[in-house]
C-alpha atoms as a PDB file:
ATOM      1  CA  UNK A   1     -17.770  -9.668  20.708  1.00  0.00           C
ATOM      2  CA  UNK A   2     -15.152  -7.244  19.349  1.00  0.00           C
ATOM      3  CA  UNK A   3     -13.428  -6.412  23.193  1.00  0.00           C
ATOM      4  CA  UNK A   4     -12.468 -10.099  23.351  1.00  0.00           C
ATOM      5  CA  UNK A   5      -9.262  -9.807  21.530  1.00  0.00           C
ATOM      6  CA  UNK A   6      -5.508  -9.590  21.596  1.00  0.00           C
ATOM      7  CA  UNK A   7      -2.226  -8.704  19.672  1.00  0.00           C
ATOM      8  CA  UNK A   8      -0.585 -11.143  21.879  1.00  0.00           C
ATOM      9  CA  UNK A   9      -1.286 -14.220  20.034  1.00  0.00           C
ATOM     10  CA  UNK A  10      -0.491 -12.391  16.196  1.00  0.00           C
ATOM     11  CA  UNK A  11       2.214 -15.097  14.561  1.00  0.00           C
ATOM     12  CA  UNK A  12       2.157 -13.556  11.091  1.00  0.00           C
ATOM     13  CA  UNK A  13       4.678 -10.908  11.048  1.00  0.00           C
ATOM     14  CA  UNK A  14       3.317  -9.003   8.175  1.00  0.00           C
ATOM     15  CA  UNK A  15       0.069  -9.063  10.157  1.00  0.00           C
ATOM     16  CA  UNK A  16       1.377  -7.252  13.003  1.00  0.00           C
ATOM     17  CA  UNK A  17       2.896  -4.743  10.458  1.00  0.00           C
ATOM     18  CA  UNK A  18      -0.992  -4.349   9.092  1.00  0.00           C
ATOM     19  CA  UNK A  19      -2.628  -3.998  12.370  1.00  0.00           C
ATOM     20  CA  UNK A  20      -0.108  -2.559  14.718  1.00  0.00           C
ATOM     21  CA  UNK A  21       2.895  -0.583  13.036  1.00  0.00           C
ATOM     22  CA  UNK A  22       0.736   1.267   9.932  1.00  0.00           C
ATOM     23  CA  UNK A  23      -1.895   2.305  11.908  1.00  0.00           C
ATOM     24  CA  UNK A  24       0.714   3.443  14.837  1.00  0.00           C
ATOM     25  CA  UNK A  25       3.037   4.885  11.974  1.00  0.00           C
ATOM     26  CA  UNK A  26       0.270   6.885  10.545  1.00  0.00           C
ATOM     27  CA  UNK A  27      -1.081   8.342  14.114  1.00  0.00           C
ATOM     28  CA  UNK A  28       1.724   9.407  14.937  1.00  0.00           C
ATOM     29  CA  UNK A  29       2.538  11.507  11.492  1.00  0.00           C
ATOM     30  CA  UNK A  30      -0.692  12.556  12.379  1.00  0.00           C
ATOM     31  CA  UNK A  31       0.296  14.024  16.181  1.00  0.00           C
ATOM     32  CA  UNK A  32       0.164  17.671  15.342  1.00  0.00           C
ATOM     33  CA  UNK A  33      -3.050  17.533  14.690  1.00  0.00           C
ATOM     34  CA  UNK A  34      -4.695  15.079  17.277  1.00  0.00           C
ATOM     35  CA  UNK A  35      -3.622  11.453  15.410  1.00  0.00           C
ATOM     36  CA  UNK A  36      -6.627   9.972  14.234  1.00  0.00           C
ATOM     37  CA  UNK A  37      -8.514  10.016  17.409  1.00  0.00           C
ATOM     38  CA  UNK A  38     -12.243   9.972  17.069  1.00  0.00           C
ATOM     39  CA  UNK A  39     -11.355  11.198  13.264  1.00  0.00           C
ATOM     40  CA  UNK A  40     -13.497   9.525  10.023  1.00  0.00           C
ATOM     41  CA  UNK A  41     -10.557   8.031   8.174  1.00  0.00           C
ATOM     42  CA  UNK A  42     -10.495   6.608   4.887  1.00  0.00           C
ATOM     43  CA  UNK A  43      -7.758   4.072   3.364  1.00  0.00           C
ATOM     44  CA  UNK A  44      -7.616   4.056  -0.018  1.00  0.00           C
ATOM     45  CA  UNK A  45      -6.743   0.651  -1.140  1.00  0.00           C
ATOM     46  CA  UNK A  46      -6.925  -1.614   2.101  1.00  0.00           C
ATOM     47  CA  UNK A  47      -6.498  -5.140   0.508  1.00  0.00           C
ATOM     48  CA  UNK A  48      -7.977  -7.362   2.645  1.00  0.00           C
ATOM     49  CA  UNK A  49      -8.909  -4.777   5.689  1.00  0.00           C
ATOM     50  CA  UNK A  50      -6.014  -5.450   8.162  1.00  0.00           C
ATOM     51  CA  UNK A  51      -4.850  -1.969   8.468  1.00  0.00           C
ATOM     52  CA  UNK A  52      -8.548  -0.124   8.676  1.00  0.00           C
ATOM     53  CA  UNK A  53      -9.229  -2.875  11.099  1.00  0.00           C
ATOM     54  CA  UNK A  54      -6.367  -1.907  13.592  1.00  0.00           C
ATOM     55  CA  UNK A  55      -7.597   2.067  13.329  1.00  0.00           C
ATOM     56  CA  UNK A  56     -11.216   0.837  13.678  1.00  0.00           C
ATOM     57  CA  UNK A  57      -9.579  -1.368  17.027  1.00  0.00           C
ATOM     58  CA  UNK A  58      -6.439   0.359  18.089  1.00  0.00           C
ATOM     59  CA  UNK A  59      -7.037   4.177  17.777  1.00  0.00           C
ATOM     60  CA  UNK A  60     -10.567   4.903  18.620  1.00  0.00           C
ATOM     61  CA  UNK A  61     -11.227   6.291  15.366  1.00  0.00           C
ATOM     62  CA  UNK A  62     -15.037   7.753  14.548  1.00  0.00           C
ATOM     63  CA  UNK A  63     -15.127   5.306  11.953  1.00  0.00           C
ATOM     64  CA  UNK A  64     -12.399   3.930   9.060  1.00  0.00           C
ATOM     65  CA  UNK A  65     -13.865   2.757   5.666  1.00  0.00           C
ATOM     66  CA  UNK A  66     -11.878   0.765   3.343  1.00  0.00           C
ATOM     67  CA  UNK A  67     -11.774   1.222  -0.478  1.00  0.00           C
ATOM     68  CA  UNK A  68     -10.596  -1.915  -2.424  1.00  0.00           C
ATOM     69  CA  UNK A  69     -10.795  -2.613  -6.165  1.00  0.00           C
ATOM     70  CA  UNK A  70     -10.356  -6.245  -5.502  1.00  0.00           C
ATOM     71  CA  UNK A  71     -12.891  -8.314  -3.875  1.00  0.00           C
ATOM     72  CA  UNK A  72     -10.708  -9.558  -1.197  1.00  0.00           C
ATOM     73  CA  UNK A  73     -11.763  -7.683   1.977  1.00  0.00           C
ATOM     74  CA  UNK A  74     -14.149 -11.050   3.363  1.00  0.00           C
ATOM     75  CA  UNK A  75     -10.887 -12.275   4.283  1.00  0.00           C
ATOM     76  CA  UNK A  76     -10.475  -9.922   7.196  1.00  0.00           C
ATOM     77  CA  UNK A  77     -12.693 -11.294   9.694  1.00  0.00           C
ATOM     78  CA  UNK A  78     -10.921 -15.194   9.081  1.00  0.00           C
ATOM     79  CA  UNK A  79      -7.424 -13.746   9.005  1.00  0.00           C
ATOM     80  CA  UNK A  80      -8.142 -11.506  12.590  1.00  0.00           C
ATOM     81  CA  UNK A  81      -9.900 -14.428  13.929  1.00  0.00           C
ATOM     82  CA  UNK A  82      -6.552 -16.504  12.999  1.00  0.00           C
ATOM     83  CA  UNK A  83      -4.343 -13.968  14.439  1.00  0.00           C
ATOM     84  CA  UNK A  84      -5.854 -12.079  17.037  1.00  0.00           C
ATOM     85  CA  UNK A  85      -8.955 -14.276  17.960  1.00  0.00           C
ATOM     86  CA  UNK A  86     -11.387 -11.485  17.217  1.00  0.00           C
ATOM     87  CA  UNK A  87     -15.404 -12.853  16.244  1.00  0.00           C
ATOM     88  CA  UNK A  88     -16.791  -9.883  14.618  1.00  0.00           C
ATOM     89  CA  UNK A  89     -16.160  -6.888  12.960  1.00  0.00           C
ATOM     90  CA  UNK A  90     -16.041  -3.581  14.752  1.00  0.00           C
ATOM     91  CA  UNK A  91     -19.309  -1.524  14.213  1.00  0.00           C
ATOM     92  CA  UNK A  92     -17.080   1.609  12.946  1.00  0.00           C
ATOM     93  CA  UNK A  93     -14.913  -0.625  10.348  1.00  0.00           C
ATOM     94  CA  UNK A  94     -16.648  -0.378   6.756  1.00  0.00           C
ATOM     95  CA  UNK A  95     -14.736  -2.061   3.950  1.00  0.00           C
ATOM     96  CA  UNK A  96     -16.080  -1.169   0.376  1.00  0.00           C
ATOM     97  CA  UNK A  97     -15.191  -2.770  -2.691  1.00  0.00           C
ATOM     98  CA  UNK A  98     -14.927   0.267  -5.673  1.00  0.00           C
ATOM     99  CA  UNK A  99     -14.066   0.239  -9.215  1.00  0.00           C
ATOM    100  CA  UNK A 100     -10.950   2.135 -10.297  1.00  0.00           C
ATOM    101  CA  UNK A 101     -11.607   6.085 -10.040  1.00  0.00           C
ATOM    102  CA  UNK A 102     -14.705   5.873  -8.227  1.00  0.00           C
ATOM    103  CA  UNK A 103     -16.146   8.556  -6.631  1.00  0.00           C
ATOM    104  CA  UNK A 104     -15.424   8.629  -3.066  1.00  0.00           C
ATOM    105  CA  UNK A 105     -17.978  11.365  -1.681  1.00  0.00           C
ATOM    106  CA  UNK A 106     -20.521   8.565  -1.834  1.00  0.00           C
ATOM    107  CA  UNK A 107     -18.967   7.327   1.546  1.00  0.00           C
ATOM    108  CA  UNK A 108     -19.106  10.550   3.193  1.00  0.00           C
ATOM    109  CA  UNK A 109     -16.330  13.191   4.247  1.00  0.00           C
ATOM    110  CA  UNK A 110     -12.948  12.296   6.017  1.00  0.00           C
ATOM    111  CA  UNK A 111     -10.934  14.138   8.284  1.00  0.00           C
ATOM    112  CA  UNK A 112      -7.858  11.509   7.645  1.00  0.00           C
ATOM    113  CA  UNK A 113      -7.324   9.775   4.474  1.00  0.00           C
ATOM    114  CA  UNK A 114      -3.959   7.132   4.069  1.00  0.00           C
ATOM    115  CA  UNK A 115      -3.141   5.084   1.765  1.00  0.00           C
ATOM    116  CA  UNK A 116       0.061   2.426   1.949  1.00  0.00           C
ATOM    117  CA  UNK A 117       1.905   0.762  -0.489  1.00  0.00           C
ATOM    118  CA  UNK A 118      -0.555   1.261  -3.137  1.00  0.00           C
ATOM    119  CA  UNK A 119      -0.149   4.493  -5.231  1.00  0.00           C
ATOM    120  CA  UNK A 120       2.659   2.601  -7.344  1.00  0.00           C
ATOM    121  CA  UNK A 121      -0.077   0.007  -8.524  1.00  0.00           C
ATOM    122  CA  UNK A 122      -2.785   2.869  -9.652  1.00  0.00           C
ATOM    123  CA  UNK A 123      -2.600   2.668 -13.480  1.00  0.00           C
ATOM    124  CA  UNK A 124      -0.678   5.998 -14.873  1.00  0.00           C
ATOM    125  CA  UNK A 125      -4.192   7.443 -16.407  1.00  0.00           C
ATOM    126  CA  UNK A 126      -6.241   7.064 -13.251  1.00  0.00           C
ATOM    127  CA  UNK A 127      -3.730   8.717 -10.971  1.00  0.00           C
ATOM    128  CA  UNK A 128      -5.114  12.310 -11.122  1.00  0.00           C
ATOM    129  CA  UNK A 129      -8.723  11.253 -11.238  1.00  0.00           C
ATOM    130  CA  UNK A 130      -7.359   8.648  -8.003  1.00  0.00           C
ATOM    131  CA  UNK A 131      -6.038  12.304  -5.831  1.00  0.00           C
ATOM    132  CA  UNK A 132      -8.777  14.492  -7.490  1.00  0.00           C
ATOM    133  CA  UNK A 133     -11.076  11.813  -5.574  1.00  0.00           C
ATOM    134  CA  UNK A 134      -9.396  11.485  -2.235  1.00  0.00           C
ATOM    135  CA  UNK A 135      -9.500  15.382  -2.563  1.00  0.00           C
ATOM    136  CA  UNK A 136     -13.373  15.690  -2.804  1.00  0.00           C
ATOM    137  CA  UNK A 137     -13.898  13.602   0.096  1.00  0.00           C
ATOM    138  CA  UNK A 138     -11.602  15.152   2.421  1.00  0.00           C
ATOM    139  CA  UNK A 139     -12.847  17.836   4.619  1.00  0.00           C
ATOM    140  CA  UNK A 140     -11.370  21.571   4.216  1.00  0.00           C
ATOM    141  CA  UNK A 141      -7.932  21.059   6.311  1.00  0.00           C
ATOM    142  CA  UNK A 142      -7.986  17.598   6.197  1.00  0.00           C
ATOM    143  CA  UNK A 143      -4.487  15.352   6.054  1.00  0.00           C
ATOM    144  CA  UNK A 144      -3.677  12.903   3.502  1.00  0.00           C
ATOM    145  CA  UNK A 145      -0.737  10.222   4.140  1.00  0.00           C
ATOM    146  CA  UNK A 146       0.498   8.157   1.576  1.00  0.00           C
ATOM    147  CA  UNK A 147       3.599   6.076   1.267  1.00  0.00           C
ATOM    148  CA  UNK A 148       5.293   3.632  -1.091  1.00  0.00           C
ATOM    149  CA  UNK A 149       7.953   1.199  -1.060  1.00  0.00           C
ATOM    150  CA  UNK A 150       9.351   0.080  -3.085  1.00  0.00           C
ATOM    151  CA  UNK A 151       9.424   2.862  -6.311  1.00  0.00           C
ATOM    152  CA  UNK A 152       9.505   1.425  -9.253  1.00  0.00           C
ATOM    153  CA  UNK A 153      13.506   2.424  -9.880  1.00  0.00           C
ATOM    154  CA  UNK A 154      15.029   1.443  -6.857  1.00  0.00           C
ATOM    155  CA  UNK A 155      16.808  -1.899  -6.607  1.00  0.00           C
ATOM    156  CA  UNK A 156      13.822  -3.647  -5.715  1.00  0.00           C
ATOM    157  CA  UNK A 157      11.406  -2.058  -7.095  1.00  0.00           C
ATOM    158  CA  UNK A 158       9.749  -5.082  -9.617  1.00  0.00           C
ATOM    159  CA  UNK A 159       7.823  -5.967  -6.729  1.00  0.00           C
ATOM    160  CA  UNK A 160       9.586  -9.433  -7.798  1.00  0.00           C
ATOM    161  CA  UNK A 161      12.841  -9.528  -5.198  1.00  0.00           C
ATOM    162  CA  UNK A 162      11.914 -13.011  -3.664  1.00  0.00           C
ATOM    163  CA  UNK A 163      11.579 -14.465  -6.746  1.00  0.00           C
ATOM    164  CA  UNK A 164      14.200 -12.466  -8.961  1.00  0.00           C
ATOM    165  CA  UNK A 165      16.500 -11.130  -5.824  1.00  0.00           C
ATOM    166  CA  UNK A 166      19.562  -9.603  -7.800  1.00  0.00           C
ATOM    167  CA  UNK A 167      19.375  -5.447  -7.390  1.00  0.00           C
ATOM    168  CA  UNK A 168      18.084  -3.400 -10.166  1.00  0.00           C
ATOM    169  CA  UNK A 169      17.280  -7.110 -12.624  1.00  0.00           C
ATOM    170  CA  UNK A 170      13.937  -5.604 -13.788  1.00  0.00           C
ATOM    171  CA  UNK A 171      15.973  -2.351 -14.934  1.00  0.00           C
ATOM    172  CA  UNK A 172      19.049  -4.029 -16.373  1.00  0.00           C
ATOM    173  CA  UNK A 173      17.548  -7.353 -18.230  1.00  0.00           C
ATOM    174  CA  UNK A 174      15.411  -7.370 -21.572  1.00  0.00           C
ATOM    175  CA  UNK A 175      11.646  -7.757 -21.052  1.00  0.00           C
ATOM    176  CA  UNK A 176      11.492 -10.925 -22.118  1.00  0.00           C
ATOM    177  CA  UNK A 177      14.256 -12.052 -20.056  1.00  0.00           C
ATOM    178  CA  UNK A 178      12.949 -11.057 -17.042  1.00  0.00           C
ATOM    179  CA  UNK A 179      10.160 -12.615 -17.390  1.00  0.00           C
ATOM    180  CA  UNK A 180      11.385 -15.921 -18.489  1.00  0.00           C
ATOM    181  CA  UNK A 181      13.164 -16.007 -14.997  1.00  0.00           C
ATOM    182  CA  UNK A 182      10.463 -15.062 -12.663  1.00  0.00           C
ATOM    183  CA  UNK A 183       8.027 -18.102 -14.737  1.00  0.00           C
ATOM    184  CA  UNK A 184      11.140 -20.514 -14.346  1.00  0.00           C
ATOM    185  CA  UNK A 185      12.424 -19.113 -10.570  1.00  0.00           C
ATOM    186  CA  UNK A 186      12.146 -21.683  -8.180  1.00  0.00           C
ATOM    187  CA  UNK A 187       9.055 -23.007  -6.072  1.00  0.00           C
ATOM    188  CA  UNK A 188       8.049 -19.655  -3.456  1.00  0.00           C
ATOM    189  CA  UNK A 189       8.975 -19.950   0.201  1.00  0.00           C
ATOM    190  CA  UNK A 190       5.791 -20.828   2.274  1.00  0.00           C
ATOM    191  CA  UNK A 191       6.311 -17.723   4.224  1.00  0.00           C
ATOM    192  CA  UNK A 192       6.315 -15.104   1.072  1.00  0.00           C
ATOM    193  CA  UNK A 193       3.251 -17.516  -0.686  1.00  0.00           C
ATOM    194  CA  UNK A 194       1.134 -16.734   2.460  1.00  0.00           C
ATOM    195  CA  UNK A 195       2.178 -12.718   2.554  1.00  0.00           C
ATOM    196  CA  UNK A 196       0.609 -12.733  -1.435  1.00  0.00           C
ATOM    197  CA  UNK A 197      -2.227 -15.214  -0.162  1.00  0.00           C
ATOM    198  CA  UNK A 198      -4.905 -12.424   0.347  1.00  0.00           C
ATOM    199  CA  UNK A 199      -4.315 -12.000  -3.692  1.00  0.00           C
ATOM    200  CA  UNK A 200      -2.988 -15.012  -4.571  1.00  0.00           C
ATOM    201  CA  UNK A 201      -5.054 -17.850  -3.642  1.00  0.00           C
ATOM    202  CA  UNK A 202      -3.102 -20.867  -2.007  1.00  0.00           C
ATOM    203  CA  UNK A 203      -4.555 -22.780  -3.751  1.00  0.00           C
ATOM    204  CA  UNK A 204      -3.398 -21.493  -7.224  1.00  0.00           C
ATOM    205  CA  UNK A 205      -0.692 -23.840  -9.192  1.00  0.00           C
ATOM    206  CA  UNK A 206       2.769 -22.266  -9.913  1.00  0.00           C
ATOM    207  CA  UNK A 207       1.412 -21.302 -13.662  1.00  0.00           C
ATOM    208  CA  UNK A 208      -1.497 -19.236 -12.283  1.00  0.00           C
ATOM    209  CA  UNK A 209       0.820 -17.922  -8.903  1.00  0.00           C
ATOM    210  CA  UNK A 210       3.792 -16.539 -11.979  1.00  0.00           C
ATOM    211  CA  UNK A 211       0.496 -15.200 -13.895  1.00  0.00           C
ATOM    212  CA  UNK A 212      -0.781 -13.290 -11.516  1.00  0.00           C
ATOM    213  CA  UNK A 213       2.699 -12.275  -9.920  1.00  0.00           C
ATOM    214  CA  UNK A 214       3.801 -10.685 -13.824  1.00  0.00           C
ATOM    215  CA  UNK A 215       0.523  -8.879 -14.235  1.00  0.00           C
ATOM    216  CA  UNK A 216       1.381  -7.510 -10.428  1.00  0.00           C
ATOM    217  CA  UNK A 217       4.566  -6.341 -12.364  1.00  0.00           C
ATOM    218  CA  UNK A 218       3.233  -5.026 -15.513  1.00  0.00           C
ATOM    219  CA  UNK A 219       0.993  -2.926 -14.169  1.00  0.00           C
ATOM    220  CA  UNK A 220       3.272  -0.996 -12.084  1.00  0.00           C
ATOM    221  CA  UNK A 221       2.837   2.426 -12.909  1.00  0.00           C
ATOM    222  CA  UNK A 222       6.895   3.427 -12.498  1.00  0.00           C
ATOM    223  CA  UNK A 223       6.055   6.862 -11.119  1.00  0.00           C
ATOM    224  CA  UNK A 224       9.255   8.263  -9.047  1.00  0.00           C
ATOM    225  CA  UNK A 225       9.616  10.598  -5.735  1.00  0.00           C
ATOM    226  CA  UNK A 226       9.445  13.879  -7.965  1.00  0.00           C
ATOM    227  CA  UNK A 227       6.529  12.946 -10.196  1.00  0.00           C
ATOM    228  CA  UNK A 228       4.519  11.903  -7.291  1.00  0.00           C
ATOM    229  CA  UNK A 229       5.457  15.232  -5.484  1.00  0.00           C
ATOM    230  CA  UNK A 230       4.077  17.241  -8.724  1.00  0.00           C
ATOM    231  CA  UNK A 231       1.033  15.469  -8.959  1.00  0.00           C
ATOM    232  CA  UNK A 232       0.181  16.067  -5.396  1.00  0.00           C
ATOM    233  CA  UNK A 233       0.545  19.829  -5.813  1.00  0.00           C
ATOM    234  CA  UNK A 234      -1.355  19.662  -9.292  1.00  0.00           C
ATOM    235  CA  UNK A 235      -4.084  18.020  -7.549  1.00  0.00           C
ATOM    236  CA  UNK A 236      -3.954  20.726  -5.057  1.00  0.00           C
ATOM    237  CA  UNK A 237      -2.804  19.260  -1.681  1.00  0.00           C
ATOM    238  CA  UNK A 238       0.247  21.016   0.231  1.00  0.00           C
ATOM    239  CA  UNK A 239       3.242  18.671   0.815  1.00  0.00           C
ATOM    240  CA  UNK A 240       3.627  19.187   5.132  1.00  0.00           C
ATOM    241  CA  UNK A 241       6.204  16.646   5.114  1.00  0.00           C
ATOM    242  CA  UNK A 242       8.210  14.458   2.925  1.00  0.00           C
ATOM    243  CA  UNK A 243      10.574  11.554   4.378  1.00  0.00           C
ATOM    244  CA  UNK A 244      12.602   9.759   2.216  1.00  0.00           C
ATOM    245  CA  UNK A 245      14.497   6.384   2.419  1.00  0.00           C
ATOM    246  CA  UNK A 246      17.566   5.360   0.059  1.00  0.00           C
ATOM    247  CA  UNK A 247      19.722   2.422  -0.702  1.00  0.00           C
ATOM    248  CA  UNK A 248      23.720   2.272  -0.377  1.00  0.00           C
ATOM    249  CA  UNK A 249      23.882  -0.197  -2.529  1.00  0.00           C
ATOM    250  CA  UNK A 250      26.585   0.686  -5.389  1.00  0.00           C
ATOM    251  CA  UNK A 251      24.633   1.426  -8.866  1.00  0.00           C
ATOM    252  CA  UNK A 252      25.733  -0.789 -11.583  1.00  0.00           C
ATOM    253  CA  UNK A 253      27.215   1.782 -14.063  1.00  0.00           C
ATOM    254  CA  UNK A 254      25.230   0.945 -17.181  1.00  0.00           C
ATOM    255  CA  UNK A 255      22.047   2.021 -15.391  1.00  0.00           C
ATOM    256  CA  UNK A 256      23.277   5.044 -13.957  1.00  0.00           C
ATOM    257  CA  UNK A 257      24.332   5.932 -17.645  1.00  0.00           C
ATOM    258  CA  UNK A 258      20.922   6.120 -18.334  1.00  0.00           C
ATOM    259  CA  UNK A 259      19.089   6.697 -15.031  1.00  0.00           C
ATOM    260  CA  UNK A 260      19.425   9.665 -12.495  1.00  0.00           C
ATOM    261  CA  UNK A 261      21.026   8.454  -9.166  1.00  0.00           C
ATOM    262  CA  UNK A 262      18.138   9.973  -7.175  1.00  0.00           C
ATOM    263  CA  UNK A 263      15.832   7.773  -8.934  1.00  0.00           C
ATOM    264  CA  UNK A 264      17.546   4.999  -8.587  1.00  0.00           C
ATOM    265  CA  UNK A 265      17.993   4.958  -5.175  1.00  0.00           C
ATOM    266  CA  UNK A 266      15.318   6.365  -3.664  1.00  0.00           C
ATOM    267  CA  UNK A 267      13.507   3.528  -2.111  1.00  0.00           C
ATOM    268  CA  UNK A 268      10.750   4.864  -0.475  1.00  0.00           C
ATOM    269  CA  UNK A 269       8.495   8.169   0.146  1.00  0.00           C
ATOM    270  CA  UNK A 270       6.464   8.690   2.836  1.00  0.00           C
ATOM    271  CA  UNK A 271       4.650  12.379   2.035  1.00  0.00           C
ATOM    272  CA  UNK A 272       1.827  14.169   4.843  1.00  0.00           C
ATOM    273  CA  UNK A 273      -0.054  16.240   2.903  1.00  0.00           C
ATOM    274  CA  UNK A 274      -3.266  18.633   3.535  1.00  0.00           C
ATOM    275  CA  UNK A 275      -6.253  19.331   1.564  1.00  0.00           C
ATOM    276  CA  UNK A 276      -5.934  23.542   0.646  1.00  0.00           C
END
């Protein structure tokens, strides 16, 4: 039964940031035009499911689908059984796995599409065909949140901080030196292995857990605040609201030399936007 069920017993803190705060965070951007109550909502790249399965629970949505190019999302039902001691699935939670670019009219069209932490890992040539798509499947008026944290250019934003922690290292070492550090850094915490788990299986070695980590790295697509706002408007969606967050942490003067201090410091964009 999907009723019997609580967020009382979640231990995993990132979980409760999947299934409670997103999902609450996103309603409520979406307030001034009824949340996402008994909307069809899309999220476009839900890993593993956590976050489309708090709308699906939490919010009383129509129905949620999940997009994923990884085939990770059969890990939702163990992880919510784990953490909220839920036995099925919600009949109004569909989680899709799609190849890069895909064509999301197939699943329908969407009053609400959001997407979290995920446009900064869509490679740089797919990321107009990525909004072009989201735009076909989004009804006439529709809203479209997106956020990510960290950019690429902010002091954290190699994805790498718990293993590499100094500010700004993937901007201010060579290539090569970088990586030498994250494959030699020292055995990962048991709390930050299990927040990568859903990608990273447990029970990969070290060599396989720094492969996979680098290729998480090397595939960031480095856009920044502005570029991301251009797209958007290129793509044809009009910016409602753009929230910013920044670092006070002083800039190390050989990168702003070369960088612009917006860019470096901007550390996250959160941007409502609506289909035109």
């Amino acid at each position: 039964m999907t009723s019997d069920w609580s967020i009382e017993t979640i231990r995993d803190p990132l979980y409760r940031t999947k299934f409670v705060t997103v999902p609450d965070i996103v309603d409520e951007w979406l307030s001034e035009t009824g949340g996402v109550y008994k909307k069809d909502v899309l999220e476009f790249g839900c890993g593993e499911g956590t976050m489309a399965l708090g709308m699906a629970l939490r919010k009383d949505v129509q129905r949620v689908v999940g997009v994923e190019i990884l085939d990770v999302h059969e890990q939702c039902l163990p992880i919510a059984r784990r953490e909220i001691g839920l036995h099925a699935l919600p009949d109004n939670l569909f989680l899709r796995r799609i190849t890069p670019g895909a064509d999301l009219t197939c699943f329908g069209d969407f009053d609400v599409v959001y997407t979290w932490s995920v446009f900064e890992h869509v490679s740089q040539d797919m990321l107009m065909r990525s909004l072009a798509s989201i735009k076909s499947a989004l009804k006439p008026g529709g809203s479209f949140f997106l956020q990510i944290s960290p950019l690429f250019y902010s002091p954290n934003g190699s994805h790498m901080g718990p293993w590499i922690p100094e500010p700004w290292a993937h901007l201010s070492m060579p290539l090569d030196d970088f990586h030498e550090r994250l494959l030699q850094a020292p055995q990962t915490p048991a709390h930050v292995r299990s927040e990568w788990s859903v990608y990273i299986p447990l029970t990969a070695d070290v060599e396989a857990e720094r492969a996979a980590l680098w290729e998480t790295y090397a595939t960031l697509n480095k856009i920044t605040a502005p570029q991301l706002c251009r797209l958007i408007e290129e793509a044809g969606f009009r910016i409602v609201r753009d929230y910013r967050t920044k670092t006070d942490l002083p800039i190390p003067k050989a990168l702003s030399d070369i960088y612009h201090e917006d860019v470096l410091t901007t550390e996250q964009i959160v941007l409502l936007m609506q289909h035109r």
